[in-house]
C-alpha atoms as a PDB file:
ATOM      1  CA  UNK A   1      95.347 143.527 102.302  1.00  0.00           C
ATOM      2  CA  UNK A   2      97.209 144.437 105.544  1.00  0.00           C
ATOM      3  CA  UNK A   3      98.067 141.117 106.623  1.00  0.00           C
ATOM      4  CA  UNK A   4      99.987 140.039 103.052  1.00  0.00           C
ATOM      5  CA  UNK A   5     103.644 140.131 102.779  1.00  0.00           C
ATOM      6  CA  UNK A   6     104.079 143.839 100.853  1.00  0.00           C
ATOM      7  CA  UNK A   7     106.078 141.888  98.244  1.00  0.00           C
ATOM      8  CA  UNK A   8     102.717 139.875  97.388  1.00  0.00           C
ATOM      9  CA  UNK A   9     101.108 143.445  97.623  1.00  0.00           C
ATOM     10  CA  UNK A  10     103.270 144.774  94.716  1.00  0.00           C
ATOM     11  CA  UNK A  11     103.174 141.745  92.311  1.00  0.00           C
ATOM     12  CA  UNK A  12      99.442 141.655  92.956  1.00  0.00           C
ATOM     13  CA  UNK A  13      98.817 145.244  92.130  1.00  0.00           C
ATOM     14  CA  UNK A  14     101.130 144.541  88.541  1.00  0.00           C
ATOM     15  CA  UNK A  15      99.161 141.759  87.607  1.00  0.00           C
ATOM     16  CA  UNK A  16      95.405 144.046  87.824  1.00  0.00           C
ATOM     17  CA  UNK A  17      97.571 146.598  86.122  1.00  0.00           C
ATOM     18  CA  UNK A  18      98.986 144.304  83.522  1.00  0.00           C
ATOM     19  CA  UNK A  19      95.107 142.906  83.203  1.00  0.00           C
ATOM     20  CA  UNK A  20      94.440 146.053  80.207  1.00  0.00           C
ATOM     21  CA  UNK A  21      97.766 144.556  78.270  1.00  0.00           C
ATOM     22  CA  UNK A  22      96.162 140.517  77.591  1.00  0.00           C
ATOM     23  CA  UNK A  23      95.852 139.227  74.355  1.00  0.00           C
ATOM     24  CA  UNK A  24      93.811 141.438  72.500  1.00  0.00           C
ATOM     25  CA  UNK A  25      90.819 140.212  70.915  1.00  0.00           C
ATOM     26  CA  UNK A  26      89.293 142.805  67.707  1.00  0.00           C
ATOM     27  CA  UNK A  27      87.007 142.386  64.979  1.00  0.00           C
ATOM     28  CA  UNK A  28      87.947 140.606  61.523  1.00  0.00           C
ATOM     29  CA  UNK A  29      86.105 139.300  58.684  1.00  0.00           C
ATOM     30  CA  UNK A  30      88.779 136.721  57.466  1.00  0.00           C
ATOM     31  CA  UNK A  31      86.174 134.294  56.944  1.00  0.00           C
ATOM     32  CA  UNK A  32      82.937 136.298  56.376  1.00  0.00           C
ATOM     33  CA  UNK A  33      81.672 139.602  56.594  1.00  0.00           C
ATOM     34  CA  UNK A  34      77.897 137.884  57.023  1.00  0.00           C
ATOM     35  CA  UNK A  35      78.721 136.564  60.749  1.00  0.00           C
ATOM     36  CA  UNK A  36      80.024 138.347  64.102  1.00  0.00           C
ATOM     37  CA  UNK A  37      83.660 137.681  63.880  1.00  0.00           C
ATOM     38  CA  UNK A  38      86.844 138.015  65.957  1.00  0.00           C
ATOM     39  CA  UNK A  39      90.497 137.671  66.396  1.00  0.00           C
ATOM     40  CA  UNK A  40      92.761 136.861  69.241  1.00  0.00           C
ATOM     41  CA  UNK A  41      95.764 138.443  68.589  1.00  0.00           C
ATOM     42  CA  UNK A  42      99.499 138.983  70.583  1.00  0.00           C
ATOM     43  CA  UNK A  43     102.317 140.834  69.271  1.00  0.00           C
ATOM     44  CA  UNK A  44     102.493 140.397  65.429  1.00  0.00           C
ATOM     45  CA  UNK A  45     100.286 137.064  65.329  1.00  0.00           C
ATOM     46  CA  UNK A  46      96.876 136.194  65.213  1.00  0.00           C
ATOM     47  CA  UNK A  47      96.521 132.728  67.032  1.00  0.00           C
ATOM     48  CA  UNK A  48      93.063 132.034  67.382  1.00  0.00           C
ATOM     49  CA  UNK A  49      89.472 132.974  65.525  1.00  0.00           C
ATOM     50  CA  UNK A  50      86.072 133.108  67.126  1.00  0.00           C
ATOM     51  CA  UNK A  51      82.608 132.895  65.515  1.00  0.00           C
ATOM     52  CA  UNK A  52      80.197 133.998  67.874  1.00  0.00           C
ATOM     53  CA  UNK A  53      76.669 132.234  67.399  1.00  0.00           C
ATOM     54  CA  UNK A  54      73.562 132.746  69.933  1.00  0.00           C
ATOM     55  CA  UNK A  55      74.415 131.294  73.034  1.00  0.00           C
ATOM     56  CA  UNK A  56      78.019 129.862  72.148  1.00  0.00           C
ATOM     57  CA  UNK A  57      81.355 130.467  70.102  1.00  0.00           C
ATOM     58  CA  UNK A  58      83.582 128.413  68.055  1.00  0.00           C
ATOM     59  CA  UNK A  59      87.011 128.969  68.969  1.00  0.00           C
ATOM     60  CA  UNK A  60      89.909 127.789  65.986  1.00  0.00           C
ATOM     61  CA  UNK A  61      93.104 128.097  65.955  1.00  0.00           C
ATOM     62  CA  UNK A  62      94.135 130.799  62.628  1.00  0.00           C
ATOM     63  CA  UNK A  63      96.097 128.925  59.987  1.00  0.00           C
ATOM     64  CA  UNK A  64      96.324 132.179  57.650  1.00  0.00           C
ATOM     65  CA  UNK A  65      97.479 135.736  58.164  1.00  0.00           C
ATOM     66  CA  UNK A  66      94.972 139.017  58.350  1.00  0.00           C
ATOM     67  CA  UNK A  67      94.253 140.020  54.608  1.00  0.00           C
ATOM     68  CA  UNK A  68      95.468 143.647  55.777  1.00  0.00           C
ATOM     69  CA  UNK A  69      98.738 142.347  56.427  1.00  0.00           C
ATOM     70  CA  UNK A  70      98.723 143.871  60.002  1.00  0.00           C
ATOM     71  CA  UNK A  71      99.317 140.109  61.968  1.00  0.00           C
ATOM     72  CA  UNK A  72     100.195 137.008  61.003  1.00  0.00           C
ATOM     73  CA  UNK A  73      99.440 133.616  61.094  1.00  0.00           C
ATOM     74  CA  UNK A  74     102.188 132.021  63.962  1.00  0.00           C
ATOM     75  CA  UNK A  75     104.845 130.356  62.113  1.00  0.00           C
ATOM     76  CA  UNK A  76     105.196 127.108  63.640  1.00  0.00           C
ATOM     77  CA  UNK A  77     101.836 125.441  63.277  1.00  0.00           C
ATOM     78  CA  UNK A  78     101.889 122.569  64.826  1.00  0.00           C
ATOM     79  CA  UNK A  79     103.200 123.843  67.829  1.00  0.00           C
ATOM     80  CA  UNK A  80     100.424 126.103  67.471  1.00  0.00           C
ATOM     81  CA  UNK A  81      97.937 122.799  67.733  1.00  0.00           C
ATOM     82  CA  UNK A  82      99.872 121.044  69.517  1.00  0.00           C
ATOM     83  CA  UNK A  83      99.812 123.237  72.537  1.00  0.00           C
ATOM     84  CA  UNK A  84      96.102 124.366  71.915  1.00  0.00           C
ATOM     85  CA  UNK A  85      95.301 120.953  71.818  1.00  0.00           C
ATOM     86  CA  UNK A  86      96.922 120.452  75.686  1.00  0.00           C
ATOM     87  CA  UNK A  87      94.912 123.183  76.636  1.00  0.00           C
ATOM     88  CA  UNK A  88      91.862 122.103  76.010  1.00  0.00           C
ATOM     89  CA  UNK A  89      92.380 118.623  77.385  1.00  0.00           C
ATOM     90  CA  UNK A  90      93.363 120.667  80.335  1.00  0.00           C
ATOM     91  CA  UNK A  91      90.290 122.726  80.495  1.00  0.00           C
ATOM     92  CA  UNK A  92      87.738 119.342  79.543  1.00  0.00           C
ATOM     93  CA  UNK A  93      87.056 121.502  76.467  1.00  0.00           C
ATOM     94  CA  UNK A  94      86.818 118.928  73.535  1.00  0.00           C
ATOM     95  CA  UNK A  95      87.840 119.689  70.203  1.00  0.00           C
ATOM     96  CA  UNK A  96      87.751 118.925  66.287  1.00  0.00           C
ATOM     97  CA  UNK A  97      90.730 118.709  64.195  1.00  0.00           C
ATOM     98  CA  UNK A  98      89.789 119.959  60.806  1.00  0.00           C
ATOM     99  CA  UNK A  99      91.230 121.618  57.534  1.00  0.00           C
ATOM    100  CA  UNK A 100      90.787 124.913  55.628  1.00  0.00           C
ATOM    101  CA  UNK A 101      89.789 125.459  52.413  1.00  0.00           C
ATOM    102  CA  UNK A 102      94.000 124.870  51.635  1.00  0.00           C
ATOM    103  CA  UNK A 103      94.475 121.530  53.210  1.00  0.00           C
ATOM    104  CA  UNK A 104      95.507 123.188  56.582  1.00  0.00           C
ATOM    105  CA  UNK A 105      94.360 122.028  59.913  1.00  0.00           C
ATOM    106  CA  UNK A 106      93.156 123.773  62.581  1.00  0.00           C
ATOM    107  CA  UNK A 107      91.190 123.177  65.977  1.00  0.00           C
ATOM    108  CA  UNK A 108      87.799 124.588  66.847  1.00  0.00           C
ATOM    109  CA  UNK A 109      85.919 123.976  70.145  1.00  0.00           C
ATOM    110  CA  UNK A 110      82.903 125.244  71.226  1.00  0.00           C
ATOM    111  CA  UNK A 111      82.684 128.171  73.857  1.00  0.00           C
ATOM    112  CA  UNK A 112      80.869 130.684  75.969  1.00  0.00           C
ATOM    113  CA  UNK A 113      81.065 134.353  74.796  1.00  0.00           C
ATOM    114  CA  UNK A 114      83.382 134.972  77.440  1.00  0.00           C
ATOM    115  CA  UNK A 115      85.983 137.543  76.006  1.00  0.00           C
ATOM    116  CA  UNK A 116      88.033 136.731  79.574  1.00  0.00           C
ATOM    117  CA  UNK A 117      87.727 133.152  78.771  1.00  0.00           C
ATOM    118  CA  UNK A 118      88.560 133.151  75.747  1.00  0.00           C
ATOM    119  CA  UNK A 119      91.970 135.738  76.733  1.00  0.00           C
ATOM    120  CA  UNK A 120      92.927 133.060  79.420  1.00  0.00           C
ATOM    121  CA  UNK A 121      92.781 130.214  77.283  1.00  0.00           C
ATOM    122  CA  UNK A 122      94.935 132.299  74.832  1.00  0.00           C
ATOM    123  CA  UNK A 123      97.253 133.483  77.146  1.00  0.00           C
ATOM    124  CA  UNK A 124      97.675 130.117  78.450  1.00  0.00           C
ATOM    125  CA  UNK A 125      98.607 128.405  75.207  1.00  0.00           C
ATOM    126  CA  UNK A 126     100.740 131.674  74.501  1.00  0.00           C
ATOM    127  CA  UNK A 127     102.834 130.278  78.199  1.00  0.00           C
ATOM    128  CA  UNK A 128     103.093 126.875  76.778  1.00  0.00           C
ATOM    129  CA  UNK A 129     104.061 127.550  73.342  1.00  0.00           C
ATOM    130  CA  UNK A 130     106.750 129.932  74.958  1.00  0.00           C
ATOM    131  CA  UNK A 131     105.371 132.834  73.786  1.00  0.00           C
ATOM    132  CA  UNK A 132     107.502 135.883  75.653  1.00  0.00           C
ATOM    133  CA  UNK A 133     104.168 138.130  75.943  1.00  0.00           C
ATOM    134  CA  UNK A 134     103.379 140.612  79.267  1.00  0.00           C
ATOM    135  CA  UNK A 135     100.367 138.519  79.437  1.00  0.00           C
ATOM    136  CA  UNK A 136     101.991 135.227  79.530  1.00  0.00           C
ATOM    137  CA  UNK A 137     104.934 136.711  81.530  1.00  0.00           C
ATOM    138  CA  UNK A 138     101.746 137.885  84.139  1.00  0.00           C
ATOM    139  CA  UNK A 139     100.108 134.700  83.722  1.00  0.00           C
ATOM    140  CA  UNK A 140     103.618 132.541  85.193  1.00  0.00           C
ATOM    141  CA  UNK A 141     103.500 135.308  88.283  1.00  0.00           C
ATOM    142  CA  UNK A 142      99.759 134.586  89.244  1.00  0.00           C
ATOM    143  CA  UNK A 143     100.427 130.704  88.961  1.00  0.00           C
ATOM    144  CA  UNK A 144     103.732 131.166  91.453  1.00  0.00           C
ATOM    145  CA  UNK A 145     101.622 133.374  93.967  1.00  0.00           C
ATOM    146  CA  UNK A 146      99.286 130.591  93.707  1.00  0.00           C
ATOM    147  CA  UNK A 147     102.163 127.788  94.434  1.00  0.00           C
ATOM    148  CA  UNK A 148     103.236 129.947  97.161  1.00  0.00           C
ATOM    149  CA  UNK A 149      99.789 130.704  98.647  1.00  0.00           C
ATOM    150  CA  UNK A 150      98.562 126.754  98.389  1.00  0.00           C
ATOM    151  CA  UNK A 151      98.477 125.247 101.483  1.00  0.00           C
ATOM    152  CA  UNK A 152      98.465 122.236  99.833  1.00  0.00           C
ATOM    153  CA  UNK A 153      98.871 120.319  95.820  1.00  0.00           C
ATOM    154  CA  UNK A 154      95.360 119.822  95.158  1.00  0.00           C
ATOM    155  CA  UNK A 155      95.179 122.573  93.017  1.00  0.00           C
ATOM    156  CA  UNK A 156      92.477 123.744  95.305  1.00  0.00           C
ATOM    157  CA  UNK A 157      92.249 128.056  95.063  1.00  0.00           C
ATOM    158  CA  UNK A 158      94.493 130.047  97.573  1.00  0.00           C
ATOM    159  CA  UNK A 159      93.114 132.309 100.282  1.00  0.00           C
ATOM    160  CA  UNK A 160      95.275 136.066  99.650  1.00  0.00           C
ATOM    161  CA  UNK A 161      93.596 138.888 101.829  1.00  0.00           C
ATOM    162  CA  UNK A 162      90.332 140.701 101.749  1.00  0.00           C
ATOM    163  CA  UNK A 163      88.046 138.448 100.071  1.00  0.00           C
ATOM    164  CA  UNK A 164      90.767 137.868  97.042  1.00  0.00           C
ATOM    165  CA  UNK A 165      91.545 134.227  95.441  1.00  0.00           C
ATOM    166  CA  UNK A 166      93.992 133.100  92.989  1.00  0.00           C
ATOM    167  CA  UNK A 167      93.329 129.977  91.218  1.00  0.00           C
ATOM    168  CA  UNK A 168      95.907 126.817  90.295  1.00  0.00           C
ATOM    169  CA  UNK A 169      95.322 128.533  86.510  1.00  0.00           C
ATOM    170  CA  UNK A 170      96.427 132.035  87.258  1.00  0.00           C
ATOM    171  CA  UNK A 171      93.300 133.802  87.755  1.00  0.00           C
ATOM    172  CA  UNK A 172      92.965 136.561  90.928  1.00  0.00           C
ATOM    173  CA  UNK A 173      88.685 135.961  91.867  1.00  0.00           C
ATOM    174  CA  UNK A 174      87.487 138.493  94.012  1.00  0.00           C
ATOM    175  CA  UNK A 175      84.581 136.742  96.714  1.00  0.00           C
END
């Protein structure tokens, strides 16, 4: 990475360092103790559930808080789907708007067990909900070094150094 401004050097090297401190994804059995089940949590909240199947996941967004009382459901909802809803329109991922067992909607899409995935989609509906998290914060400092890498607006990846990539969405790809 000689040939990159050492500026670019030093955010680069934050952002692999700030890679352990994502939205954390741990077991739960909300829903069921009979299925493989998980939680994508940040800070206090728990935003998102995932029931993991054979091949594929559904991903919802979590309408209720943990029954251990350690993180709870985001307060504002519809924000909530709102923004998770933009996501996936922004990542072709379709979704189905449907309601808990107390009238409460939620989305859930289908996914790959992914557990990176499945952090970058959270982290990026955590950036457009506004969500002050280190991952979001690390998330808006990949997408600038990728606005100021991009030769041009395509959104096509941007060449760093050494075989390294970042992507329009944030993402450093190592090829």
């Amino acid at each position: 990475m000689k040939d990159i401004d050492p500026e670019i050097q030093r955010r680069m090297l934050q952002m692999k360092q700030l890679e352990c401190i994502m939205p954390i994804i741990e077991t739960s059995h909300k829903l069921s103790s009979d299925q493989e089940e998980y939680r994508v949590c940040s800070g206090s909240f728990v935003f998102f559930r995932v029931i993991v199947g054979e091949n594929r996941c559904r991903l919802m967004t979590a309408t209720a808080s943990e029954d251990t009382g350690e993180y709870r459901a985001f307060d504002d909802q519809k924000r909530l789907l709102d923004s998770t809803l933009s996501v996936f329109a922004d990542l072709d991922m379709e979704s189905v708007l449907k309601e808990d067992h107390a009238g409460r909607q939620y989305l859930e899409t289908e996914v790959f067990n992914d557990a990176k995935d499945l952090v970058h989609v959270a982290t990026t509906v955590l950036d457009r909900l506004g969500f002050e998290d280190i991952s979001v914060l690390a998330l808006r400092e990949m997408k600038a070094v990728h606005n100021e890498f991009s030769t041009d607006y395509t959104g096509e990846d941007a060449y760093l150094s050494d075989g390294m990539w970042v992507t329009a969405d944030g993402r450093l790809v190592q090829r």
